[in-house]
N, C-alpha and C. Protein backbone atom coordinates (compact mmCIF):
# COMPACT_ATOMS: atom_id res chain seq x y z
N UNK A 1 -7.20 -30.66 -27.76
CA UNK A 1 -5.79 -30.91 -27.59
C UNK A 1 -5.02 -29.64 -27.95
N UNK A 2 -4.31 -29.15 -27.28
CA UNK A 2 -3.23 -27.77 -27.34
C UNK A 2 -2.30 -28.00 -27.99
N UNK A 3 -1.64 -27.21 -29.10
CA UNK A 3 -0.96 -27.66 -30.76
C UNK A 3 0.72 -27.62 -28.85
N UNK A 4 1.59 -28.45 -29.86
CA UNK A 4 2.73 -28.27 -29.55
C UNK A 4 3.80 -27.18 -30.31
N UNK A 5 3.30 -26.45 -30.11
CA UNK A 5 4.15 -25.02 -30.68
C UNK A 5 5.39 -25.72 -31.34
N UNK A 6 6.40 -25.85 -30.63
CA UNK A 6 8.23 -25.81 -31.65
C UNK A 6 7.87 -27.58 -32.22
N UNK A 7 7.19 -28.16 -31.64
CA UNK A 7 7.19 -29.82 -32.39
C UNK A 7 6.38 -29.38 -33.69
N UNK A 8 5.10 -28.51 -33.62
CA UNK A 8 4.94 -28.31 -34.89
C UNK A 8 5.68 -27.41 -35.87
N UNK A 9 6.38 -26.35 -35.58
CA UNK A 9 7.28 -25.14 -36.92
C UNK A 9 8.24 -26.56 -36.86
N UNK A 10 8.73 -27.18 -36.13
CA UNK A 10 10.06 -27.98 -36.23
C UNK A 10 9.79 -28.67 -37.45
N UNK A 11 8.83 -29.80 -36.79
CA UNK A 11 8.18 -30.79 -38.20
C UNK A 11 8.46 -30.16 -39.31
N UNK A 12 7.32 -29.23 -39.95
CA UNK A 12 6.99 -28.45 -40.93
C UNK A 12 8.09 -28.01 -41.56
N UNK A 13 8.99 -27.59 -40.98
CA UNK A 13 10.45 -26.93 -41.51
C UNK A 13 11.06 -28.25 -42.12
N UNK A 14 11.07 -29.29 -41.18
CA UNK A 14 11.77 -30.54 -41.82
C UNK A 14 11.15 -30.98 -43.36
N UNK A 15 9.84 -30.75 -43.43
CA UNK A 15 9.49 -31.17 -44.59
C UNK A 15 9.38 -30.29 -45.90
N UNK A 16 9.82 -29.14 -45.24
CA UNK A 16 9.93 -28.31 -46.27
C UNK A 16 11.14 -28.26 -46.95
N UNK A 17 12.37 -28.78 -45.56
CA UNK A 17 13.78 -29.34 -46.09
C UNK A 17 13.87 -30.39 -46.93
N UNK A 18 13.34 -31.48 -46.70
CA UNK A 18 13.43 -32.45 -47.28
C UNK A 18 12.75 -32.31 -48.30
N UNK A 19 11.84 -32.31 -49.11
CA UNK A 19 11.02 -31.98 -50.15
C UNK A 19 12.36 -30.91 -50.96
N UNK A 20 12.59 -29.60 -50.64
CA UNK A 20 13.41 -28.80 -51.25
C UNK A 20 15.03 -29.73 -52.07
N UNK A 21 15.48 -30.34 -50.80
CA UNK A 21 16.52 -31.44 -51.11
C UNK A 21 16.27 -32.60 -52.66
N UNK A 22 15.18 -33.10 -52.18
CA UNK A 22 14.57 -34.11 -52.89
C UNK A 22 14.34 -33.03 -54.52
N UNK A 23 13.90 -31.99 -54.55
CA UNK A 23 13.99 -31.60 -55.65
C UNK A 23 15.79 -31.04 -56.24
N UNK A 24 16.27 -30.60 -55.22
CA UNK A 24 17.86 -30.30 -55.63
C UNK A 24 18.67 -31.59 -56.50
N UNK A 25 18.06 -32.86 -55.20
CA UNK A 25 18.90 -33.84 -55.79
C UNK A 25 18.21 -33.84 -57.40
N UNK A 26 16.89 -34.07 -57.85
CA UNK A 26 16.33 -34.11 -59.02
C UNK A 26 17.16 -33.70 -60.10
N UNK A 27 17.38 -32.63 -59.75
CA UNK A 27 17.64 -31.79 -60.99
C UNK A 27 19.55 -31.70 -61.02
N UNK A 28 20.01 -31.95 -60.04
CA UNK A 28 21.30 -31.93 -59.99
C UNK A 28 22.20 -33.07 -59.57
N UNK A 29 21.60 -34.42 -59.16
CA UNK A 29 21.95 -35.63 -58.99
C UNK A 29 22.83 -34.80 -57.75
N UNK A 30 22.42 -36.77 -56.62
CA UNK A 30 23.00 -36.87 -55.09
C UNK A 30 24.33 -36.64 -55.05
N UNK A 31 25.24 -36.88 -56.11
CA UNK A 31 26.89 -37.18 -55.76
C UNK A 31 27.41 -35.48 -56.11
N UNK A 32 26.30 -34.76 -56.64
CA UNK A 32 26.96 -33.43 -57.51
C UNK A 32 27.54 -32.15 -56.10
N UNK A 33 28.55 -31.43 -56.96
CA UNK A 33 29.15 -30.62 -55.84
C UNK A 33 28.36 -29.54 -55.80
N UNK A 34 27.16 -29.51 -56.33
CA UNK A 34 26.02 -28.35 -56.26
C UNK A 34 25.02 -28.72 -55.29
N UNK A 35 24.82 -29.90 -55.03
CA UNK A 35 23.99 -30.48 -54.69
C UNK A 35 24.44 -31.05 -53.18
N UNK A 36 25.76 -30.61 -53.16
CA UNK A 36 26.19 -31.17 -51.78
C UNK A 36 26.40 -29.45 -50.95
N UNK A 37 26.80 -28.42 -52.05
CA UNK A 37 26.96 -26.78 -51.15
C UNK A 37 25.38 -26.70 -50.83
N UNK A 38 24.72 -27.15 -51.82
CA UNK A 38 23.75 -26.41 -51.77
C UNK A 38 22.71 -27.25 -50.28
N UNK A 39 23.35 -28.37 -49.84
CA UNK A 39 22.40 -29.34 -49.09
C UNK A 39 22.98 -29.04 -47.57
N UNK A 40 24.43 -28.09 -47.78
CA UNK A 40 24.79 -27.58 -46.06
C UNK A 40 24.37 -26.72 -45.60
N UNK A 41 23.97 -25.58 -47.04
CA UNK A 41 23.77 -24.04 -46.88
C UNK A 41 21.77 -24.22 -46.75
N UNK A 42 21.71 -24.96 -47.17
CA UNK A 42 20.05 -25.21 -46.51
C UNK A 42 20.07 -25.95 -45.07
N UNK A 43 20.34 -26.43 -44.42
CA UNK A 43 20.48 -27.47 -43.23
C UNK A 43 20.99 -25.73 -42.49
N UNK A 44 22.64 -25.51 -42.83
CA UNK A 44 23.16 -23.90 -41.54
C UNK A 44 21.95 -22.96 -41.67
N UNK A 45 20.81 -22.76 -43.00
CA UNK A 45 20.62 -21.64 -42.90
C UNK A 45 19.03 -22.33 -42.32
N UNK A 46 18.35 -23.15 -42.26
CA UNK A 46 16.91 -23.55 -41.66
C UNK A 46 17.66 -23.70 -40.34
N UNK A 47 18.33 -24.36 -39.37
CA UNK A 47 18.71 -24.74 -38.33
C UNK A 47 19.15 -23.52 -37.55
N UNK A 48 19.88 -22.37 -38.09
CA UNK A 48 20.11 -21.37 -37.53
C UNK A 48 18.69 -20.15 -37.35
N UNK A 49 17.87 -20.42 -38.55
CA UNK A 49 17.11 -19.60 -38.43
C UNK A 49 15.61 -20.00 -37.59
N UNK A 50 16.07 -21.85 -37.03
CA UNK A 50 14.70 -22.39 -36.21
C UNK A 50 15.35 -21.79 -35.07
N UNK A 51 16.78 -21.83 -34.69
CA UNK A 51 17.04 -21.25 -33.50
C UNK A 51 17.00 -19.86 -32.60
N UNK A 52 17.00 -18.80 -33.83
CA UNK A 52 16.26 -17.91 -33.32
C UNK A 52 15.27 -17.81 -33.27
N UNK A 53 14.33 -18.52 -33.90
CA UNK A 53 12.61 -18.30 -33.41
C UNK A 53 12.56 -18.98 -32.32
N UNK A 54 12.94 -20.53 -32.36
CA UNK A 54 12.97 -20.93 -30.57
C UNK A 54 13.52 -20.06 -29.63
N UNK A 55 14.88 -19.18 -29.64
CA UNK A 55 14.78 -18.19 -28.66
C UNK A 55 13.73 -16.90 -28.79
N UNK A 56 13.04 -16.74 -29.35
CA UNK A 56 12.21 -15.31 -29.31
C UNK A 56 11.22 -16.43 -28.69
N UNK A 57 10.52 -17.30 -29.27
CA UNK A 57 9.33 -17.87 -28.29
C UNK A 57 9.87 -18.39 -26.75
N UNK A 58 11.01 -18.75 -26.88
CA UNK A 58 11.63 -19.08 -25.61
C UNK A 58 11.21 -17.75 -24.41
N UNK A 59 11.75 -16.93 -25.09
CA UNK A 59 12.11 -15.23 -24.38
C UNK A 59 10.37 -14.80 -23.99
N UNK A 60 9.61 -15.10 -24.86
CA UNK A 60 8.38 -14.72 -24.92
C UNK A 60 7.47 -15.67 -24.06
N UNK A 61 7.96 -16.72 -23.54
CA UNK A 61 7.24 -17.28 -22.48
C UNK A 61 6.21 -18.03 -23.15
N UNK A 62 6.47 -18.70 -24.51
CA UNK A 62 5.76 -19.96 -24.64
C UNK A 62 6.00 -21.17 -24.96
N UNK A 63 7.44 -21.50 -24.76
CA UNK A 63 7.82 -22.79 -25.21
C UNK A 63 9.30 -22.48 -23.76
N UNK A 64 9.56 -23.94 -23.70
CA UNK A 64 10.66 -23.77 -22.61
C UNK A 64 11.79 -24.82 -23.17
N UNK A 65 12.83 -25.41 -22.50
CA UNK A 65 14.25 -25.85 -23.22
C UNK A 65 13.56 -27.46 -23.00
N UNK A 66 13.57 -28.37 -23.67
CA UNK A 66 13.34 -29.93 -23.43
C UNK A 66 13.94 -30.85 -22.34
N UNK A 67 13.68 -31.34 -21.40
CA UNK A 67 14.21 -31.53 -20.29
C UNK A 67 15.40 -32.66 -20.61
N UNK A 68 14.77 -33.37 -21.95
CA UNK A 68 16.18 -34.26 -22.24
C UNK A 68 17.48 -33.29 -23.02
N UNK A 69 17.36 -32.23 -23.66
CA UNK A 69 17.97 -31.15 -23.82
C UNK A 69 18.53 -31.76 -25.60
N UNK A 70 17.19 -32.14 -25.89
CA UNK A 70 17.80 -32.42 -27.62
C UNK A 70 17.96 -31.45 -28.21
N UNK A 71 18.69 -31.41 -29.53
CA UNK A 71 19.05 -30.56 -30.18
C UNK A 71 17.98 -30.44 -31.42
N UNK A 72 18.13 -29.34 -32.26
CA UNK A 72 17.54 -29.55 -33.64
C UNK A 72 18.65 -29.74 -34.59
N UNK A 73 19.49 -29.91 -34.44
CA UNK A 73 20.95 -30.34 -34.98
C UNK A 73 20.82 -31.94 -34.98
N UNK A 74 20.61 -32.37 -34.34
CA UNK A 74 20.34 -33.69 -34.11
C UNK A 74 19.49 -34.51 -34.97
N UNK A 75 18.40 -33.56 -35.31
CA UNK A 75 17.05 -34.34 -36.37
C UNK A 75 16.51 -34.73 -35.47
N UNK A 76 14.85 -35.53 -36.67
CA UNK A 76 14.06 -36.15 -35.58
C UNK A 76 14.32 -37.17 -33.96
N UNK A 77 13.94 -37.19 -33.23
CA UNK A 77 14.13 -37.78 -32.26
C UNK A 77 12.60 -38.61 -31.87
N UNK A 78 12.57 -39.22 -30.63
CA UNK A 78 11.05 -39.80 -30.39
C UNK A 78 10.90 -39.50 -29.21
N UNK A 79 11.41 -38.23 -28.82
CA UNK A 79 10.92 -37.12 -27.69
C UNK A 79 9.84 -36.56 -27.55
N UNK A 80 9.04 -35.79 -26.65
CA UNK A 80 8.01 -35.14 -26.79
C UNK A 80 8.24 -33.72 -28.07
N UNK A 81 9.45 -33.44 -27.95
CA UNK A 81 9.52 -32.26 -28.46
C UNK A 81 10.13 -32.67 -29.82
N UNK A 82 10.49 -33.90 -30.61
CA UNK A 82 10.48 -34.74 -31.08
C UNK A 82 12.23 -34.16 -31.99
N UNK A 83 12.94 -33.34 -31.13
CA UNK A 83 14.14 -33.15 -32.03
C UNK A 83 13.89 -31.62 -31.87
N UNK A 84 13.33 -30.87 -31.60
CA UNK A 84 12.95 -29.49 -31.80
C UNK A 84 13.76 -28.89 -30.76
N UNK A 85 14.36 -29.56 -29.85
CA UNK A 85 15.06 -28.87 -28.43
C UNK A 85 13.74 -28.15 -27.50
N UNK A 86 12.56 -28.17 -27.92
CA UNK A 86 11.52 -27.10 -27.09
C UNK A 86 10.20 -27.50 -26.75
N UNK A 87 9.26 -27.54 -25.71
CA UNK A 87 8.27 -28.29 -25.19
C UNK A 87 7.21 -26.86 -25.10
N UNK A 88 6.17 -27.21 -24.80
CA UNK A 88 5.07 -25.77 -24.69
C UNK A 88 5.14 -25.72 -23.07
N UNK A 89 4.97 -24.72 -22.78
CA UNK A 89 5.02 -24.38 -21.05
C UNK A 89 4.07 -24.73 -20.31
């Protein structure tokens, strides 16, 4: 079976978000205003930085745009590309 390139960095990134979160909230409780800068500036800065790797693999001719045209802004989905915006070619 041939890995799904952006469904897998996508996944992986998500759980590295969530896990990171899950320890923020720990130590700084859900309602805190540290815990809420700190839970946008992880989401703008993983989401911006999956989007330029989806365009360099895009550009590079191994992943292409999802034909339902999801976002990774969006989160998981139950797409092939499962929320990643990107399918393997």
């Amino acid at each position: 079976m041939k890995i799904k390139l952006a469904r897998a960095i996508y996944l992986a990134q998500l759980d590295i978000l969530k896990k990171t979160l899950d320890l923020i909230e720990f130590k700084e409780g859900k309602d805190s205003d540290n815990f809420k800068f700190l839970k946008k500036q992880l989401f703008d800065y993983t989401y911006l930085n999956l989007s330029k790797l989806f365009k360099q693999l895009e550009d590079e001719g191994l992943i292409k745009r999802c034909t339902k045209k999801c976002s990774i802004r969006q989160g998981y989905t139950d797409c092939e590309c499962n929320g990643s915006g990107y399918t393997n070619i």
